[in-house]
Protein backbone atom coordinates (compact mmCIF):
# COMPACT_ATOMS: atom_id res chain seq x y z
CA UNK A 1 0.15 16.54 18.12
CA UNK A 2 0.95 13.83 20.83
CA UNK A 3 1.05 10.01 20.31
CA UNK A 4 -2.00 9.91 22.31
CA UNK A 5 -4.33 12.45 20.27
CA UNK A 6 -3.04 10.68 17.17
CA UNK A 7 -4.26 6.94 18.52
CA UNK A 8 -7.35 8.86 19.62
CA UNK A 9 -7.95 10.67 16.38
CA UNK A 10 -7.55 7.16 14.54
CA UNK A 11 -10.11 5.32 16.32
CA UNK A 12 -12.71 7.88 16.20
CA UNK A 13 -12.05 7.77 12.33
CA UNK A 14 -12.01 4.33 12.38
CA UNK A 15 -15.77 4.17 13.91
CA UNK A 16 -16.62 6.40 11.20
CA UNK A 17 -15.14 4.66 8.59
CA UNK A 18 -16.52 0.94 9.78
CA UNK A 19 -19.82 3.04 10.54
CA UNK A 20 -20.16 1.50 13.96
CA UNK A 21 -18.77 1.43 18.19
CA UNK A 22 -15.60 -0.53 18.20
CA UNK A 23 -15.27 -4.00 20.02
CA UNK A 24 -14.16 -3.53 23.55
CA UNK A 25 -11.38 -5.85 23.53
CA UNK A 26 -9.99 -4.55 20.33
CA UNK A 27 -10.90 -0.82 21.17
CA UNK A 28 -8.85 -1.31 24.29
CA UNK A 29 -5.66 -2.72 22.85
CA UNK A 30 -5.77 -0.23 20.21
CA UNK A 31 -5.71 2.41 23.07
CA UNK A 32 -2.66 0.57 24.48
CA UNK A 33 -0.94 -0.17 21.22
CA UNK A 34 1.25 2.39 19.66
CA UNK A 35 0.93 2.01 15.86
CA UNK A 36 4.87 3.70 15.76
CA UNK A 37 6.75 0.55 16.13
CA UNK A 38 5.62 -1.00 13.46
CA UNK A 39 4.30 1.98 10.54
CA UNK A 40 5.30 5.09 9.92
CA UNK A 41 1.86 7.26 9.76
CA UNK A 42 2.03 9.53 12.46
CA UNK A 43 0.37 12.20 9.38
CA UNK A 44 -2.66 9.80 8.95
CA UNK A 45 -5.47 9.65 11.21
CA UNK A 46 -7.57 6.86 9.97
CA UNK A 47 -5.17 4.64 7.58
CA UNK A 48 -4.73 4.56 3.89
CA UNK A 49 -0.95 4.10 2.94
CA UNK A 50 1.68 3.79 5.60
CA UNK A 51 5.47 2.91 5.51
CA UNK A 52 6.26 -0.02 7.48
CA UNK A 53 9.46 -0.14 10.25
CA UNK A 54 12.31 -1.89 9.35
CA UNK A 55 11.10 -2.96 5.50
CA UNK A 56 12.67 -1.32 2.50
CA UNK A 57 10.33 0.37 -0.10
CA UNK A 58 8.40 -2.85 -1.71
CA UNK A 59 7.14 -3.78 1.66
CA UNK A 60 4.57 -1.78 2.54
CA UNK A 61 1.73 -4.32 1.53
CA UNK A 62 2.78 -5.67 4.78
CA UNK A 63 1.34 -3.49 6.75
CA UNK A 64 -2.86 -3.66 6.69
CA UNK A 65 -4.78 -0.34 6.88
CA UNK A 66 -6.16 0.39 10.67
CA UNK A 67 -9.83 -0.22 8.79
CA UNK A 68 -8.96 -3.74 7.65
CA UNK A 69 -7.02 -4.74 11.11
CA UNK A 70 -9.76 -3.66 12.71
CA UNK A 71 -12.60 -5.65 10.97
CA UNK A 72 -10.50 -9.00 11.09
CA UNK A 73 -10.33 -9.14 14.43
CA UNK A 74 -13.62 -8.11 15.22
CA UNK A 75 -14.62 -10.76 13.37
CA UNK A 76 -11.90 -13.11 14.94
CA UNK A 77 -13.94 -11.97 18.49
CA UNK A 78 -10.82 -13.37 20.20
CA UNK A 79 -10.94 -13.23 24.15
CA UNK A 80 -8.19 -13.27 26.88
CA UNK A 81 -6.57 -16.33 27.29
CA UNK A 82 -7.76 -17.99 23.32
CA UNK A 83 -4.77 -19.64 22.38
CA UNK A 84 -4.09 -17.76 18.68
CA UNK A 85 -2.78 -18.31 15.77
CA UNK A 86 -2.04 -15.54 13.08
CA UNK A 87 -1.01 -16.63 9.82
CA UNK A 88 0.81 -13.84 7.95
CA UNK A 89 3.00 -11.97 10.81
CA UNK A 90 3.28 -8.79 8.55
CA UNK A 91 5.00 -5.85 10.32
CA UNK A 92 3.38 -7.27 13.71
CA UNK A 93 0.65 -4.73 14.58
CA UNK A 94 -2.30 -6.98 14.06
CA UNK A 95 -0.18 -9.25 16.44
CA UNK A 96 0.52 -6.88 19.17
CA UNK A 97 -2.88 -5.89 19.31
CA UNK A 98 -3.50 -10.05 20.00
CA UNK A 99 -1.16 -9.75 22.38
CA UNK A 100 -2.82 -7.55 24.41
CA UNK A 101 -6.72 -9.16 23.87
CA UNK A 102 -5.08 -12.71 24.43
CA UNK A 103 -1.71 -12.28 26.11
CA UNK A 104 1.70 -12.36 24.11
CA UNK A 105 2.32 -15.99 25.08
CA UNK A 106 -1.23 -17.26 24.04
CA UNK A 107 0.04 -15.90 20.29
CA UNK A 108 1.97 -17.89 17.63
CA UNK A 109 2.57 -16.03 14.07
CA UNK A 110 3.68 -17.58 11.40
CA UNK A 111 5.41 -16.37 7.85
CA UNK A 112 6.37 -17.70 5.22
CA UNK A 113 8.98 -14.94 4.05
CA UNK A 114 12.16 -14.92 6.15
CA UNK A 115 12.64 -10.53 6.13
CA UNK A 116 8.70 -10.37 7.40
CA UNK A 117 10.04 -13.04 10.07
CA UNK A 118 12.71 -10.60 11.29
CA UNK A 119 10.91 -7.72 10.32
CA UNK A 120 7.99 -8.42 12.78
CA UNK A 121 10.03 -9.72 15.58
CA UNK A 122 12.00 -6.53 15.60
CA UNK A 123 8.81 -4.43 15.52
CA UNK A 124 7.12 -6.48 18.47
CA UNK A 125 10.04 -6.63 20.70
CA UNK A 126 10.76 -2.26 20.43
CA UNK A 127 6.99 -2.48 21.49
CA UNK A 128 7.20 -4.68 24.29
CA UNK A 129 5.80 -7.87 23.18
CA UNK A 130 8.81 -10.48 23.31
CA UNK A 131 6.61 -13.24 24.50
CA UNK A 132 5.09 -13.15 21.48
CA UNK A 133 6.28 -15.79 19.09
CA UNK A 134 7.02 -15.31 15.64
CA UNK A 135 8.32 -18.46 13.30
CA UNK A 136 9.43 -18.50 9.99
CA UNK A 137 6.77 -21.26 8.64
CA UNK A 138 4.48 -22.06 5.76
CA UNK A 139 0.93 -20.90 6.91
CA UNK A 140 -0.58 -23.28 4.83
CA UNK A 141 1.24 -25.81 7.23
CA UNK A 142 -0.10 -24.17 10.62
CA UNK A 143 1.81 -24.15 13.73
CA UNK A 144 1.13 -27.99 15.09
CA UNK A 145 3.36 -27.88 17.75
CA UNK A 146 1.45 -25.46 19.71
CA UNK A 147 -2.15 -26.83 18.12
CA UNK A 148 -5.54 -26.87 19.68
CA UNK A 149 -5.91 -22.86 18.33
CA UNK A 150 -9.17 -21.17 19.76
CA UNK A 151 -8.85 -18.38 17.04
CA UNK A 152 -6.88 -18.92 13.85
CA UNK A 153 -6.22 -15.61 11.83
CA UNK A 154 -5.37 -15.47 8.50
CA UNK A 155 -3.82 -12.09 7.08
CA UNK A 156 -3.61 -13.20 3.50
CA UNK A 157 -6.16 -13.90 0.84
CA UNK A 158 -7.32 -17.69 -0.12
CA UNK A 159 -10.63 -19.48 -1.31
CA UNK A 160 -10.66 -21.53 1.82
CA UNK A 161 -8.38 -22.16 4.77
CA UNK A 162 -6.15 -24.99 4.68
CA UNK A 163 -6.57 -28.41 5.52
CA UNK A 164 -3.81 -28.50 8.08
CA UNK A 165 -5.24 -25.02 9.95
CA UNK A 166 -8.67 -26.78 10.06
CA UNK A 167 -7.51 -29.58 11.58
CA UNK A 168 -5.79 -27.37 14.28
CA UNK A 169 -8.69 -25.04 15.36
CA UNK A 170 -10.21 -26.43 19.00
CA UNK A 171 -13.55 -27.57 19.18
CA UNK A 172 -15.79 -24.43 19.39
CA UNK A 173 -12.88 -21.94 17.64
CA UNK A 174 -12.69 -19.71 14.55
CA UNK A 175 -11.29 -19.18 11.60
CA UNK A 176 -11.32 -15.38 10.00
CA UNK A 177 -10.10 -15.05 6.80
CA UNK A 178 -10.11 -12.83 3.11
CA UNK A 179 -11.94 -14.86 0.97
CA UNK A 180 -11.74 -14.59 -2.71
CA UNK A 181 -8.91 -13.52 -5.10
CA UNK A 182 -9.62 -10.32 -6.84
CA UNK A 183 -12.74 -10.00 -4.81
CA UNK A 184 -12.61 -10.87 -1.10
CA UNK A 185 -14.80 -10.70 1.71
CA UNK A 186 -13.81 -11.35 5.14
CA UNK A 187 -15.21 -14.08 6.65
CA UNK A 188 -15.39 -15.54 9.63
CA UNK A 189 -16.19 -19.98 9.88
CA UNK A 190 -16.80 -22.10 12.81
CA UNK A 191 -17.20 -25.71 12.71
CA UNK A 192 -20.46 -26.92 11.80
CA UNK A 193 -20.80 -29.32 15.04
CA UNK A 194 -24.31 -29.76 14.67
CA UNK A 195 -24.60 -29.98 10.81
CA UNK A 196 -26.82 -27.57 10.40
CA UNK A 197 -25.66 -23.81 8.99
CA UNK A 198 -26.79 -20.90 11.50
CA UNK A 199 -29.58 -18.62 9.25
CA UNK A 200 -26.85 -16.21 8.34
CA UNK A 201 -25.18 -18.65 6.59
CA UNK A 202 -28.15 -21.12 5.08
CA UNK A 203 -27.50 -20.71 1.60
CA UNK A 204 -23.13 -20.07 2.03
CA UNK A 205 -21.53 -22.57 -0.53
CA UNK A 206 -18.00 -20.81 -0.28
CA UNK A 207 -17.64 -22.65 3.82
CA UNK A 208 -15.17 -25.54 3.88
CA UNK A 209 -17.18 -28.45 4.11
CA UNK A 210 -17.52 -29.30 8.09
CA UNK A 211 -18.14 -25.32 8.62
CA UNK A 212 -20.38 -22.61 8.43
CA UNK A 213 -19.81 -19.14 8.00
CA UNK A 214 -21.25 -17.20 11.34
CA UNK A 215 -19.97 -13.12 9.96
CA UNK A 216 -18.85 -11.79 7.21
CA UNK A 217 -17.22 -7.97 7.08
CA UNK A 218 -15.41 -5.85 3.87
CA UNK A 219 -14.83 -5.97 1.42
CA UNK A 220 -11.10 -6.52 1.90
CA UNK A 221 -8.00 -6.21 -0.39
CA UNK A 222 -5.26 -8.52 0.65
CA UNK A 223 -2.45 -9.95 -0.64
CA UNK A 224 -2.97 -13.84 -1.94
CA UNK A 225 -1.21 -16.77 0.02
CA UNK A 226 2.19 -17.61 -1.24
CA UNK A 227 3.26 -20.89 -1.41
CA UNK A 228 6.14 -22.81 0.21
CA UNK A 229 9.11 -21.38 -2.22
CA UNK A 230 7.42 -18.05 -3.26
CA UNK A 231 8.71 -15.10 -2.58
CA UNK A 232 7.28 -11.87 -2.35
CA UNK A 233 7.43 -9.88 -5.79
CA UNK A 234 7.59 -12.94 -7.70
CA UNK A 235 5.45 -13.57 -10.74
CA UNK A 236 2.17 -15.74 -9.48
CA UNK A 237 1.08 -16.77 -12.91
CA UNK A 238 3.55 -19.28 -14.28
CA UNK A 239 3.29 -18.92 -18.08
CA UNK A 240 4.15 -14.93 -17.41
CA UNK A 241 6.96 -15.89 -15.06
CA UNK A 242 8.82 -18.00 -17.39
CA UNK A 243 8.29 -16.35 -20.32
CA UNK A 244 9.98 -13.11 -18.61
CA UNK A 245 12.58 -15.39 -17.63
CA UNK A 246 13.52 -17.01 -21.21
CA UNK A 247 13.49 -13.37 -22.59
CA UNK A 248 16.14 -11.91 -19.79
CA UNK A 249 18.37 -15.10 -20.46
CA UNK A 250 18.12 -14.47 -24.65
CA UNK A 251 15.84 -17.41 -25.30
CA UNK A 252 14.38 -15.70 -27.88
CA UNK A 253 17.67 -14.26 -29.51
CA UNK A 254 18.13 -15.18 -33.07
CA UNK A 255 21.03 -17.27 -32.84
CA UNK A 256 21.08 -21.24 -32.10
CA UNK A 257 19.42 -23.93 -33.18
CA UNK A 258 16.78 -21.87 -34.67
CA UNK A 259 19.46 -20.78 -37.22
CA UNK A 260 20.39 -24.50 -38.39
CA UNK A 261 18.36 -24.18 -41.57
CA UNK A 262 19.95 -21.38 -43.04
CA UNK A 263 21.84 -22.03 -46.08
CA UNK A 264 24.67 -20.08 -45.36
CA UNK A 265 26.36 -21.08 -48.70
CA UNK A 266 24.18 -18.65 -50.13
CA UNK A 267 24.22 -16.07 -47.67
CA UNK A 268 28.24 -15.95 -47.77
């Protein structure tokens, strides 16, 4: 089967799956984006798991079903020219297809791991979107230098959006997001200009306070935001991570100080 029955076979499963007509914008660039830069699922129609380009084996939680790309930027209901900012580059895709909503030099990613970095730039530029620019950066930091951001997309999980991305969104923009840790919903906030929460969003608690939530879509199953000096595959909880690491280095041996109290007199 050609590339083109493929892309055509995946969005018809992909209004199945969502259980509704895609977005124009976003069912047009995923007409004109080929998926086979950046994955390696020419046998799937719809999603589930997919190899990413250029990764080793450990990476594929970089790369986001079709399903889960496709309700985050419904929900980011980005239009051409929105400046954008995407916060997890991944292997690109979700990028590319921002590209082509937005144009690939209204779009600024931003990673915090260095192989996603080059991983994503080398997927976008076989594809045709140089312009696009990709910069090794802590999300939770934003992209300032290119700040007011109409649309601010977040491809990894956290109870709210950063302080700094807030501050960066342009008057009248949005913020789409997973929110929640084991559980997550994605969400979509604007700023609550008028200080009153639309009816969707009346009794939200979980909005930043400034914001209201105006859609929410899932449920979603993304990785958690990592921290400037986390890696991927590191241990998150801290108690787990060091224990693991006192027991590789022999912390626990039975030899050292623990053995001062031995009467070895006796034992000789």
């Amino acid at each position: 089967m050609d590339e083109a029955s493929l892309r055509a076979d995946m969005i018809e499963g992909l209004e199945h799956q969502i259980g509704e007509t895609l977005d124009e914008p976003v069912l047009t660039a995923l007409q004109r984006v080929s998926r086979d830069p950046f994955v390696d699922d020419a046998s799937t129609a719809a999603g589930g798991e997919t190899t990413p380009r250029g990764g080793s084996g450990g990476n594929g939680d970089r790369s986001l079903a079709p399903a889960t790309v496709v309700r985050l930027l419904s929900a980011l209901d980005a239009d051409e020219g929105d400046e954008v900012l995407v916060v997890g580059a991944g292997v690109g895709y979700s990028v590319a297809l921002l590209a082509e909503i937005a144009g690939a030099r209204r779009v600024h990613a931003v990673d915090i791991d260095r192989e996603a970095v080059a991983i994503a730039r080398s997927n976008l530029s076989t594809a045709g979107y140089d312009a696009v620019l990709v910069d090794r950066r802590d999300g939770a930091n934003g992209l300032p230098e290119y700040a007011p951001y109409d649309r601010v997309l977040l491809e990894a999980a956290v109870a709210e959006p950063p302080r700094a991305l807030r501050e960066q969104l342009a008057d009248g923009g949005r913020i789409v997001y997973p929110r929640g840790t084991a559980v997550q919903t994605i969400a979509a906030i604007e700023p609550d200009s008028e200080g009153v929460a639309s009816d969707a969003a009346a009794d939200d608690d979980d909005a930043p306070t400034g914001f209201r939530t105006v859609e929410t879509a899932g449920p979603a199953r993304l990785q958690p935001m990592l921290v400037d000096g986390e890696q991927r595959g590191v241990e998150r909880n801290r108690t787990r991570r060091e224990d693991a690491e006192r027991a590789e280095q022999g912390h626990f041996a039975r030899h050292g100080w623990e053995q001062d109290w031995i009467d070895w007199d006796d034992r000789l």
